[in-house]
Every structure is written in structure tokens, then in C-alpha cells.
N, C-alpha and C. Protein backbone atom coordinates (compact mmCIF):
# COMPACT_ATOMS: atom_id res chain seq x y z
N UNK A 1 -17.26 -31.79 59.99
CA UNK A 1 -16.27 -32.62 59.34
C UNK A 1 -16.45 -32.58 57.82
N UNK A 2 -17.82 -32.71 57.23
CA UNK A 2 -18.11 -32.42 55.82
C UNK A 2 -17.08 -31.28 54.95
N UNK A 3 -17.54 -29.64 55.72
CA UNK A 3 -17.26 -29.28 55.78
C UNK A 3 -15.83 -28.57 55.58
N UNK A 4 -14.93 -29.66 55.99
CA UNK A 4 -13.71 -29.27 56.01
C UNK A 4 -13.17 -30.53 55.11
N UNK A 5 -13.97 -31.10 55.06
CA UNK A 5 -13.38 -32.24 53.60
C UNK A 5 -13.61 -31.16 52.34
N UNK A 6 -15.00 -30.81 52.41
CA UNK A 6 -15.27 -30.38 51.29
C UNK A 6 -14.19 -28.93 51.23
N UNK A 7 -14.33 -28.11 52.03
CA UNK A 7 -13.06 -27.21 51.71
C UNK A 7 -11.75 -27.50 51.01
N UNK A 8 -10.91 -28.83 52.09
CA UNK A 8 -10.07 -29.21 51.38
C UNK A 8 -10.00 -29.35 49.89
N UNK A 9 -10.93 -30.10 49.90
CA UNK A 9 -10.95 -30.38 48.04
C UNK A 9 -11.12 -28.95 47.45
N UNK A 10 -11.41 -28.07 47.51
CA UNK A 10 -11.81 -27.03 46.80
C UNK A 10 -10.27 -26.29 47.10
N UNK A 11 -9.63 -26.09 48.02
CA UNK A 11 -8.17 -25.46 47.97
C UNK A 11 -7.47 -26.19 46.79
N UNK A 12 -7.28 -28.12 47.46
CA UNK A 12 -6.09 -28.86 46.37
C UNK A 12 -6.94 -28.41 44.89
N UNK A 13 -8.16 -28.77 44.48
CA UNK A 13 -8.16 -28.27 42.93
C UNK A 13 -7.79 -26.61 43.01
N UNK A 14 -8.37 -25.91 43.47
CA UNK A 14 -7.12 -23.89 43.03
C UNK A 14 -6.11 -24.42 43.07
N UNK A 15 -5.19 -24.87 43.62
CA UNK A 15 -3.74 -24.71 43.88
C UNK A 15 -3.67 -25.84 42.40
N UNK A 16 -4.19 -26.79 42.32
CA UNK A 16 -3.67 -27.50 41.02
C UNK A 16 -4.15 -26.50 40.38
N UNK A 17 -4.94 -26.19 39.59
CA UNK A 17 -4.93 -25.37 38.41
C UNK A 17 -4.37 -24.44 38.08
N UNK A 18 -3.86 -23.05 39.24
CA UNK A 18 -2.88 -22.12 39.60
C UNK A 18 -1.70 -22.58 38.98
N UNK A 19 -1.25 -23.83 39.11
CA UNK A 19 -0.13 -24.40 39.19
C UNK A 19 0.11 -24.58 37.51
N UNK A 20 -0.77 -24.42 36.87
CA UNK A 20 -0.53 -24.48 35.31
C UNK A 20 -0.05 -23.23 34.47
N UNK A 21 0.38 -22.77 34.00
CA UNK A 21 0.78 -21.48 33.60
C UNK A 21 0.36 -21.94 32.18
N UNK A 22 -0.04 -20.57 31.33
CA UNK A 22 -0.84 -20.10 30.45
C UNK A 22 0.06 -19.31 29.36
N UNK A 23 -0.06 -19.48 28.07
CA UNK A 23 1.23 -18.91 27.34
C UNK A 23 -0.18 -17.69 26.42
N UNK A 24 -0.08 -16.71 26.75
CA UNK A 24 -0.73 -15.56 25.80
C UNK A 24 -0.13 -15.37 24.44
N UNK A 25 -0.78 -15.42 23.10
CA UNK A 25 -0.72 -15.65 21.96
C UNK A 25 -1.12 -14.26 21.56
N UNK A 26 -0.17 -12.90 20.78
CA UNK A 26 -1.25 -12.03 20.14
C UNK A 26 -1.21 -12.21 18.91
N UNK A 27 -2.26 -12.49 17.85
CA UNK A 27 -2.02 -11.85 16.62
C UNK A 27 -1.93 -11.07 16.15
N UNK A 28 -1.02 -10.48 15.38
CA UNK A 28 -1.61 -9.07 14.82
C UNK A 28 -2.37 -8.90 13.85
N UNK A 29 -3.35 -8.30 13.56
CA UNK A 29 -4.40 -8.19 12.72
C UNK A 29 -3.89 -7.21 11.28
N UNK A 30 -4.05 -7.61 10.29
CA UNK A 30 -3.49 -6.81 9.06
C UNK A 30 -5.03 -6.50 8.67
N UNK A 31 -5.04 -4.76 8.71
CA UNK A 31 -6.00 -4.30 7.87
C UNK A 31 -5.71 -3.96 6.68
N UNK A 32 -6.63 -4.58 5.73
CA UNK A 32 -7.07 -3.88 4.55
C UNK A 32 -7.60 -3.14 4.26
N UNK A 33 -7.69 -2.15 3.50
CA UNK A 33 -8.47 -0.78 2.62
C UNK A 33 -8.88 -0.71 1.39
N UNK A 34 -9.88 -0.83 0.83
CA UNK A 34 -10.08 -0.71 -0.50
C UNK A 34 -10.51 0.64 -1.00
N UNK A 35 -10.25 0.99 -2.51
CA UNK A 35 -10.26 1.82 -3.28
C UNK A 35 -10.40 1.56 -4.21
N UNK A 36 -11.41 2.58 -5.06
CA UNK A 36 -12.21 2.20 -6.40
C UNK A 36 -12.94 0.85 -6.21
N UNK A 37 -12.64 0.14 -7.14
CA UNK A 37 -13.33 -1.25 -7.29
C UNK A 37 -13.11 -2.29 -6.08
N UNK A 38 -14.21 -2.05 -5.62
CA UNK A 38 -14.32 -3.19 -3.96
C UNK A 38 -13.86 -4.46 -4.60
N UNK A 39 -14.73 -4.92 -5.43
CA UNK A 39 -14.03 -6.61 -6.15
C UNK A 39 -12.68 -6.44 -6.45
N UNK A 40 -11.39 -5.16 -5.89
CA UNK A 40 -10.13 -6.08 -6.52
C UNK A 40 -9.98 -7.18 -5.20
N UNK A 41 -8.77 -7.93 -5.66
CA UNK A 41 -8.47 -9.23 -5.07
C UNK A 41 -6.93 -8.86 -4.97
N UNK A 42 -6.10 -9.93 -3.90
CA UNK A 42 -4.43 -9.81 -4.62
C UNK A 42 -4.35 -10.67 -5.35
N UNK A 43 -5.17 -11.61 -5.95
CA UNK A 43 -5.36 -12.85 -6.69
C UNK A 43 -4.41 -12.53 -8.27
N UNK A 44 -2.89 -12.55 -8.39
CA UNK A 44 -3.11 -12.09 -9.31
C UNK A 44 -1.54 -11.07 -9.60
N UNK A 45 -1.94 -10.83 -8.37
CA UNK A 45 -0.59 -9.52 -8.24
C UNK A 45 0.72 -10.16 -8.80
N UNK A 46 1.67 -9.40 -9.34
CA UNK A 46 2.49 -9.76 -9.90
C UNK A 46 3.54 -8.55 -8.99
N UNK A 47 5.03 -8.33 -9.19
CA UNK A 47 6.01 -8.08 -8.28
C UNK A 47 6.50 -6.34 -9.16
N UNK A 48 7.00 -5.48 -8.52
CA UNK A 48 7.51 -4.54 -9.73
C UNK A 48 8.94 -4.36 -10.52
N UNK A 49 9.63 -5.87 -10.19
CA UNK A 49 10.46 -6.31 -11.31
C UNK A 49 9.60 -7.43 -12.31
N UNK A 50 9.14 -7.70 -11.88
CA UNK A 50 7.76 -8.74 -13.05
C UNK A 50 7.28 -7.58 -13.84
N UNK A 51 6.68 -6.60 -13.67
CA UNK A 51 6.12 -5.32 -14.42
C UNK A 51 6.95 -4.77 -15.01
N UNK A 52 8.50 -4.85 -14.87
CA UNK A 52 9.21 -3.87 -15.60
C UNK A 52 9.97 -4.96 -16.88
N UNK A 53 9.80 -5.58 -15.96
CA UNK A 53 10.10 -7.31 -16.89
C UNK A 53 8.82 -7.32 -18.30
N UNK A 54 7.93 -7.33 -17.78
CA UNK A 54 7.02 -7.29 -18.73
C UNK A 54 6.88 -5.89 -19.85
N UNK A 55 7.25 -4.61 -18.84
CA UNK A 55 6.82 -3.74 -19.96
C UNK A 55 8.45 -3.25 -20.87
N UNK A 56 9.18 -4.19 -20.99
CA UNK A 56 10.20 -4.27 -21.71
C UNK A 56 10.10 -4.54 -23.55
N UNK A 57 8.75 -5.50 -23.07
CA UNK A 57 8.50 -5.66 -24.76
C UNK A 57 7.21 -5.37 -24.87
N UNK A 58 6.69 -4.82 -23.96
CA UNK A 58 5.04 -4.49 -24.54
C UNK A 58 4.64 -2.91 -24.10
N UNK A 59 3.97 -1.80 -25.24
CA UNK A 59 3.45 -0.72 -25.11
C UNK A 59 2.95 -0.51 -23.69
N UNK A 60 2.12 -1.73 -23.10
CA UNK A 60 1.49 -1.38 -22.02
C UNK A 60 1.08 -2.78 -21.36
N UNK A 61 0.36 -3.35 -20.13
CA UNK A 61 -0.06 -4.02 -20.03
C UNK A 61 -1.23 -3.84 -18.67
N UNK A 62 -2.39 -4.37 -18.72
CA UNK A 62 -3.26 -4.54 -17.85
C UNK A 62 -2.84 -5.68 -16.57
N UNK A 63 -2.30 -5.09 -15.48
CA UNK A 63 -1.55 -5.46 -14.15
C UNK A 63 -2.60 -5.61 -12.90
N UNK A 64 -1.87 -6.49 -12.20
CA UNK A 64 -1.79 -5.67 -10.71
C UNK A 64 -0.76 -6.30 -10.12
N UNK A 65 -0.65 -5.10 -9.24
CA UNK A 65 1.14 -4.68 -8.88
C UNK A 65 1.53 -4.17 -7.85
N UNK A 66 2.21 -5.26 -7.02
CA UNK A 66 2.20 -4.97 -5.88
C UNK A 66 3.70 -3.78 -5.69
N UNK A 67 3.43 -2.66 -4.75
CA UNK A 67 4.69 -1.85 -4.79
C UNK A 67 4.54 -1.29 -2.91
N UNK A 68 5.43 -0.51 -2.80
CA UNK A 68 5.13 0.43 -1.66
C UNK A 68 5.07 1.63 -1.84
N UNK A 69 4.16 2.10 -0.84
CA UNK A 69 3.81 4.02 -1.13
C UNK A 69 5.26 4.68 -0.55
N UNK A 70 5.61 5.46 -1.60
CA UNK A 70 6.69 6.44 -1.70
C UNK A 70 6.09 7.63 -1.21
N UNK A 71 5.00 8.21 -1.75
CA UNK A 71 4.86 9.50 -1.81
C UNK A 71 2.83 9.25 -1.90
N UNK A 72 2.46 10.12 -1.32
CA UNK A 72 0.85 10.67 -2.17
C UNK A 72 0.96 12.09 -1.98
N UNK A 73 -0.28 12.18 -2.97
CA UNK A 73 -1.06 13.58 -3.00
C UNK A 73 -0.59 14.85 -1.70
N UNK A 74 -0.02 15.52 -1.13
CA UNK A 74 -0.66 16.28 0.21
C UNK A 74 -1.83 17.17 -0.16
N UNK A 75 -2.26 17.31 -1.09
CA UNK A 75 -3.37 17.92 -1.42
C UNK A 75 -4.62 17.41 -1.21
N UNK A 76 -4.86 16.74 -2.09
CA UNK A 76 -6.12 15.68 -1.80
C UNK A 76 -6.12 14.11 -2.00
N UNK A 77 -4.72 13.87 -2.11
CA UNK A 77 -4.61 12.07 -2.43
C UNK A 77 -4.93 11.61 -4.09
N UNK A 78 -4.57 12.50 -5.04
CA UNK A 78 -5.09 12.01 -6.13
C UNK A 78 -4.37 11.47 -7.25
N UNK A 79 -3.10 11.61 -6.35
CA UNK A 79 -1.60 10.53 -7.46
C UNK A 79 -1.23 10.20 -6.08
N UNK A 80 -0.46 9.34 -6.23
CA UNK A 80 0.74 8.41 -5.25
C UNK A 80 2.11 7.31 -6.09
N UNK A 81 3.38 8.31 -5.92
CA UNK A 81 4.64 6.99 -6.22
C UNK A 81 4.59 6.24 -5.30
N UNK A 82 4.70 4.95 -5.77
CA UNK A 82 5.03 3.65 -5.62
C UNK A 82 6.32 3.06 -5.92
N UNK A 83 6.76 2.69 -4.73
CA UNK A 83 8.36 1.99 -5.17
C UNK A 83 8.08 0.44 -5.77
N UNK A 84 8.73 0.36 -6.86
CA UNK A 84 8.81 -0.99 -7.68
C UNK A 84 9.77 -1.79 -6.87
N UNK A 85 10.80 -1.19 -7.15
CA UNK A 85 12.15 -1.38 -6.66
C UNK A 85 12.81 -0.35 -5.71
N UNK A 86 14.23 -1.04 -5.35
CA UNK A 86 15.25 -0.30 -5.14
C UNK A 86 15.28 1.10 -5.98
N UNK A 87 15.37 1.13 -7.08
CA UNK A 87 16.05 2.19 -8.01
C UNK A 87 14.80 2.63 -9.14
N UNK A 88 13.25 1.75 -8.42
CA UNK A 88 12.35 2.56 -10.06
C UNK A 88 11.29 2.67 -9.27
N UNK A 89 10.85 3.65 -9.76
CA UNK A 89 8.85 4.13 -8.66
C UNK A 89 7.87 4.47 -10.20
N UNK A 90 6.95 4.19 -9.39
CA UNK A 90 5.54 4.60 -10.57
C UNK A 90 4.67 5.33 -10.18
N UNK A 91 4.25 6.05 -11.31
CA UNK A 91 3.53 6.82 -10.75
C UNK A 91 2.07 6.24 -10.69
N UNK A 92 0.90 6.60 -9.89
CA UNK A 92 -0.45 5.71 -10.45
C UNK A 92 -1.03 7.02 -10.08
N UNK A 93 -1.83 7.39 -10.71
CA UNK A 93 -3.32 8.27 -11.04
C UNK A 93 -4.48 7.60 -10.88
N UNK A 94 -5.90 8.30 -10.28
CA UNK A 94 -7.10 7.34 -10.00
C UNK A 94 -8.11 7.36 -11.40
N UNK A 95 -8.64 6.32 -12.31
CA UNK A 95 -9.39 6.90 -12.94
C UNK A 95 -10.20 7.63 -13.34
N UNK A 96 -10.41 8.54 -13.92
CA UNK A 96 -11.47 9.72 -14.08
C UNK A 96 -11.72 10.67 -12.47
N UNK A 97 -10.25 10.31 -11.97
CA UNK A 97 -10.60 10.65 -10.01
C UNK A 97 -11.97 10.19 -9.61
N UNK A 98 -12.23 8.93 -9.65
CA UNK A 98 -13.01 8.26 -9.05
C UNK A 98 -12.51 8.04 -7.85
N UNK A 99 -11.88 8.45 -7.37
CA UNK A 99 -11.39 7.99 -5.80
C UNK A 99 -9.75 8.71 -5.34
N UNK A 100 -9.75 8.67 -4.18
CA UNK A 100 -8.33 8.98 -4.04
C UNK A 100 -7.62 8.77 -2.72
N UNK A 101 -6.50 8.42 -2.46
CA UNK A 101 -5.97 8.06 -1.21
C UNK A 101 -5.59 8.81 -0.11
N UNK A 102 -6.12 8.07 1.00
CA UNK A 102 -5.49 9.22 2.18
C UNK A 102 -4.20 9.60 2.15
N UNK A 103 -4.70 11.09 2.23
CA UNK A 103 -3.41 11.87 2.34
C UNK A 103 -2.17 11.35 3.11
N UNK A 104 -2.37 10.11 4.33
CA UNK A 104 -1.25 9.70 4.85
C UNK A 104 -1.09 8.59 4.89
N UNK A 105 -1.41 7.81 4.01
CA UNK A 105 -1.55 6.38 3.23
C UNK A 105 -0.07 6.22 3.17
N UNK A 106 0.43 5.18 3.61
CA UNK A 106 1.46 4.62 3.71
C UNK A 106 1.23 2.84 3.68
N UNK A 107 2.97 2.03 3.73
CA UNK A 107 2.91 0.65 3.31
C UNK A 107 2.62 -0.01 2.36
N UNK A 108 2.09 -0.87 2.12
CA UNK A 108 2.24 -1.91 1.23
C UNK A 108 1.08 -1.51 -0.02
N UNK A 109 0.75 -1.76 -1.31
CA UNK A 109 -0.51 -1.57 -1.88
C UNK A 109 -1.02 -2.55 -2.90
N UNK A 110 -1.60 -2.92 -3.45
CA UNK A 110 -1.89 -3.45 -4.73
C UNK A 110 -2.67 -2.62 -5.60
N UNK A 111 -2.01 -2.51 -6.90
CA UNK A 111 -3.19 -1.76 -7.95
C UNK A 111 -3.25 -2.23 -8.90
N UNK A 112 -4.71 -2.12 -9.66
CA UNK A 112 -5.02 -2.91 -10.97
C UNK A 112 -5.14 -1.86 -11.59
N UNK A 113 -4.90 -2.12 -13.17
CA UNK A 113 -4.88 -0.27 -13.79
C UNK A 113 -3.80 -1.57 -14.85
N UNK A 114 -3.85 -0.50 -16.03
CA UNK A 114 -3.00 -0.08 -16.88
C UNK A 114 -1.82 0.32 -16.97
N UNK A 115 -0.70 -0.39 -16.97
CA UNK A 115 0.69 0.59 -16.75
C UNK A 115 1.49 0.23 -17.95
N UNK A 116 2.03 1.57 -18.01
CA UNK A 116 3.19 1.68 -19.13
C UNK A 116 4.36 2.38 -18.90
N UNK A 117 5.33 2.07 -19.87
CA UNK A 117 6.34 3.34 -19.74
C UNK A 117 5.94 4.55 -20.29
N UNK A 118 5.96 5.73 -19.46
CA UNK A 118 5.33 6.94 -19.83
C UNK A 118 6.49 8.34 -19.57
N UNK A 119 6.54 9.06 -20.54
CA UNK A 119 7.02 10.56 -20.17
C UNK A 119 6.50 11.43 -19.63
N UNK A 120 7.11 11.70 -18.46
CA UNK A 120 6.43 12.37 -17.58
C UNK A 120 6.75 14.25 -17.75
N UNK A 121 6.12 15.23 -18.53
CA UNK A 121 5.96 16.45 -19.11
C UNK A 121 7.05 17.28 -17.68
N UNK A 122 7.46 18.43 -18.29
CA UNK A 122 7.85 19.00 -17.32
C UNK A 122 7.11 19.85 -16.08
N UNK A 123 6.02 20.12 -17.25
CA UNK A 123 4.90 20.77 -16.69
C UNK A 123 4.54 19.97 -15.03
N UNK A 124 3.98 18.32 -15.19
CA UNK A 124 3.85 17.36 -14.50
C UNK A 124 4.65 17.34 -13.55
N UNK A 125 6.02 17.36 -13.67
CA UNK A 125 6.89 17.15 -12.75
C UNK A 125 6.91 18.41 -11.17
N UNK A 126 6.62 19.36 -11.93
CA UNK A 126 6.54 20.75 -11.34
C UNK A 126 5.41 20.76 -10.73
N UNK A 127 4.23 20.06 -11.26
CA UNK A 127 2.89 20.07 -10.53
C UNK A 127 2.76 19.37 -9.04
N UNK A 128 4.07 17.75 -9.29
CA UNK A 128 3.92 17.03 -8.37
C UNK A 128 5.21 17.82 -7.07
N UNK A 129 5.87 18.56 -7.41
CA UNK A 129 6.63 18.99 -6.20
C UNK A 129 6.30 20.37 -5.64
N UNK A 130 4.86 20.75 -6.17
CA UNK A 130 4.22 21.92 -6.10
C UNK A 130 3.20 20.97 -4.78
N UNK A 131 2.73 19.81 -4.89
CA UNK A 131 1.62 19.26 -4.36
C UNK A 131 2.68 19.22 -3.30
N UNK A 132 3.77 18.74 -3.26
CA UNK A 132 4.68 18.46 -1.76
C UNK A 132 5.38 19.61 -1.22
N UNK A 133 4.92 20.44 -1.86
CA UNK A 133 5.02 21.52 -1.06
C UNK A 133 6.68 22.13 -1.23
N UNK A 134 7.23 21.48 -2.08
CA UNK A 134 9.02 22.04 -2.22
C UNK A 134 9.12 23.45 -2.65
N UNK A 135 10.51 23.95 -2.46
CA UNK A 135 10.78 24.80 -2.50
C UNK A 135 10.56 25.59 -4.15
N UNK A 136 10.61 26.64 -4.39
CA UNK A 136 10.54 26.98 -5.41
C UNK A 136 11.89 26.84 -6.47
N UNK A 137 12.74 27.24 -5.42
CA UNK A 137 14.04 26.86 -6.28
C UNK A 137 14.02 25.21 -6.75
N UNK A 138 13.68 24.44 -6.30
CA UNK A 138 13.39 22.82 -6.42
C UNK A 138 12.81 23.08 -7.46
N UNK A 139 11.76 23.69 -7.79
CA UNK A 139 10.35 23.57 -8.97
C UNK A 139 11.32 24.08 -9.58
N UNK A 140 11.73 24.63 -9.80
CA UNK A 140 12.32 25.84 -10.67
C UNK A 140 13.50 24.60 -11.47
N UNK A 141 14.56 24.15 -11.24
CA UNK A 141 14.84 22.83 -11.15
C UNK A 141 15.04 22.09 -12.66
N UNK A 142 13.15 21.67 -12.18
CA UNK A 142 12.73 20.85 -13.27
C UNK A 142 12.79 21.63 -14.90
N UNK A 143 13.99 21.20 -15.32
CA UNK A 143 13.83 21.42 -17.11
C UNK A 143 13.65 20.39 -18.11
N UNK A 144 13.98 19.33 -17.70
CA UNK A 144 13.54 18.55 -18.57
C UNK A 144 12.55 17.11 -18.32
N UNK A 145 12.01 16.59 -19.34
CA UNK A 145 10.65 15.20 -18.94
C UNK A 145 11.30 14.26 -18.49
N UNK A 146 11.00 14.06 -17.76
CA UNK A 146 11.68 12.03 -17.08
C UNK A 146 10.95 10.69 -17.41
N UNK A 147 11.63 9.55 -17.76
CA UNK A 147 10.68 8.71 -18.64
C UNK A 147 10.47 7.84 -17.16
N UNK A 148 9.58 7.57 -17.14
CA UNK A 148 8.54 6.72 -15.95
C UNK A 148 7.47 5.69 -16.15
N UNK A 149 7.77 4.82 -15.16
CA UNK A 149 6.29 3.55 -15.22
C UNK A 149 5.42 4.29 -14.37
N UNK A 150 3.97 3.93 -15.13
CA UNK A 150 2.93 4.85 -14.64
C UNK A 150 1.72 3.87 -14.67
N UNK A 151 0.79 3.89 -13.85
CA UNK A 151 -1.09 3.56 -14.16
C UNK A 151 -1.54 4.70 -14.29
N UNK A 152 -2.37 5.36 -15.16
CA UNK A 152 -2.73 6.38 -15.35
C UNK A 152 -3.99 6.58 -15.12
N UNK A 153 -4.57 5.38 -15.37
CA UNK A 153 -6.43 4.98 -15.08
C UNK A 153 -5.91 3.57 -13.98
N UNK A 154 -5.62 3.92 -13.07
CA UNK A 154 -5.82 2.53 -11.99
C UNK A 154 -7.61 2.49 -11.42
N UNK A 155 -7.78 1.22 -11.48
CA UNK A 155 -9.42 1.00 -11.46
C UNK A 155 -9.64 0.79 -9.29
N UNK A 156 -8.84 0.43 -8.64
CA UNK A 156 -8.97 -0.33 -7.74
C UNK A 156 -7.14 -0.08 -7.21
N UNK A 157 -7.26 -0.10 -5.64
CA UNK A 157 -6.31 -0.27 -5.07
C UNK A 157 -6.58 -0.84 -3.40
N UNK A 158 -5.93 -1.96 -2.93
CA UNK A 158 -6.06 -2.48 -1.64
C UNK A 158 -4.50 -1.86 -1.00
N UNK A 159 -4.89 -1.30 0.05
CA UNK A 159 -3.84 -0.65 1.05
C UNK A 159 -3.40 -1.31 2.35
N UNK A 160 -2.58 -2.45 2.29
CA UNK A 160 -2.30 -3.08 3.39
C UNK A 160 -1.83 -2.34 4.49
């Protein structure tokens, strides 16, 4: 008789608890990547109409700037455009190539660096569609410099 009391009770609690349904929660986890200087932060970041805003009246300014990867290196990762905007990209260079981004580095970024409005040589232009591999008639193309926002010495970049 114990026995079958004690069973009982052990079915009604499964069946109550069964009886509760469970809601599964995933987060998704955002990785970060750092480059060059481990201490950058986004502490700070400013937008790339704020940067173009800013380099309207000043030679240059010491940033960080949040954009998205347009383009890198296929060579070895050692420039990457960055979209500001809709309608403006920058170029960023690693300092002294202290570092450089995976070749298939994509999404979001932050970089601290130096940026200005810069002329970008024709020579340059031809170098970077030489790295992507375009056609020659494309290279061929390029005759004249295009004026561009650039980091030229970026110290640090986080790759969301």
C-alpha cells in the first residue's frame, strides 16, 4: 500500500511539472576583434557624417569612427574602404603596417587614427584596383586623383 501511495505521488508531481512549458531564450553573441592597439575602446566613436562634419573646417582631426567595411586588401589586408555614408568611403591605412585586416573582414568597425581630406595620386588609385584584382582596362581607366577622407596612420581598429 506504501508503495503505491508513494508511486502515486511521484506520477501527480511529473505530470505537474510536464505540464509547465518552458520559453527558450537565444542570445546572440557579438564578437569583437581587435587590431593594433588592444586599449582602443568605442568610448568615443563619433558617426561618418560627424567626421565629415568636422573635417569641413579642420586640416585634420584625431577620431574614432565608426563606418562599414566596403572593401579590404585581397592581398594581405593592409588598406580597407569604409563606408561613411550613403555617398562617401574612406580610405584607412595601418600605421607603419603594424597590423592588418583579414582579408575577409567584413561589417561594422571602429578606428582611431588621424583622418583628413586627402588626394588620392593616380598612381594609388591603380594600386588599389590592381589589389582587387580588376581588369586592366579598369586600371587603365584611372587618369585622374580623387579627393578622399582617409586615416593614413590608424593606431587601433575593433571589428564587430
Amino acid at each position: 500500500m506504501k508503495k503505491i501511495i508513494l508511486l502515486s505521488i511521484v506520477l501527480v508531481t511529473i505530470a505537474c511539472t510536464n505540464s509547465q512549458k518552458t520559453e527558450e531564450v537565444t542570445v546572440q553573441e557579438v564578437v569583437i576583434q581587435k587590431f593594433g592597439d588592444d586599449n582602443i575602446t568605442e568610448e568615443g566613436a563619433i558617426t561618418g557624417a560627424e567626421l565629415m562634419t568636422i573635417l569641413e573646417t579642420e586640416d585634420s582631426a584625431q577620431v574614432k569612427v565608426i563606418g562599414t567595411i566596403s572593401e579590404v586588401c585581397a592581398k594581405k589586408g593592409c588598406w580597407m574602404e569604409v563606408d561613411l555614408d550613403e555617398n562617401n568611403q574612406m580610405l584607412v591605412r595601418f600605421l607603419d603596417y603594424g597590423f592588418f585586416m583579414p582579408l575577409d573582414a567584413s561589417g561594422t568597425v571602429i578606428i582611431e587614427g588621424v583622418a583628413k581630406v586627402d588626394t588620392l595620386s593616380v598612381a594609388w588609385l591603380k594600386h588599389q584596383l590592381e589589389d582587387a584584382k580588376a581588369s586592366q582596362e579598369e586600371i587603365d581607366a584611372i587618369t585622374k586623383p580623387e579627393i578622399s577622407y582617409s586615416i593614413e596612420e590608424a593606431t587601433g581598429v575593433i571589428l564587430k
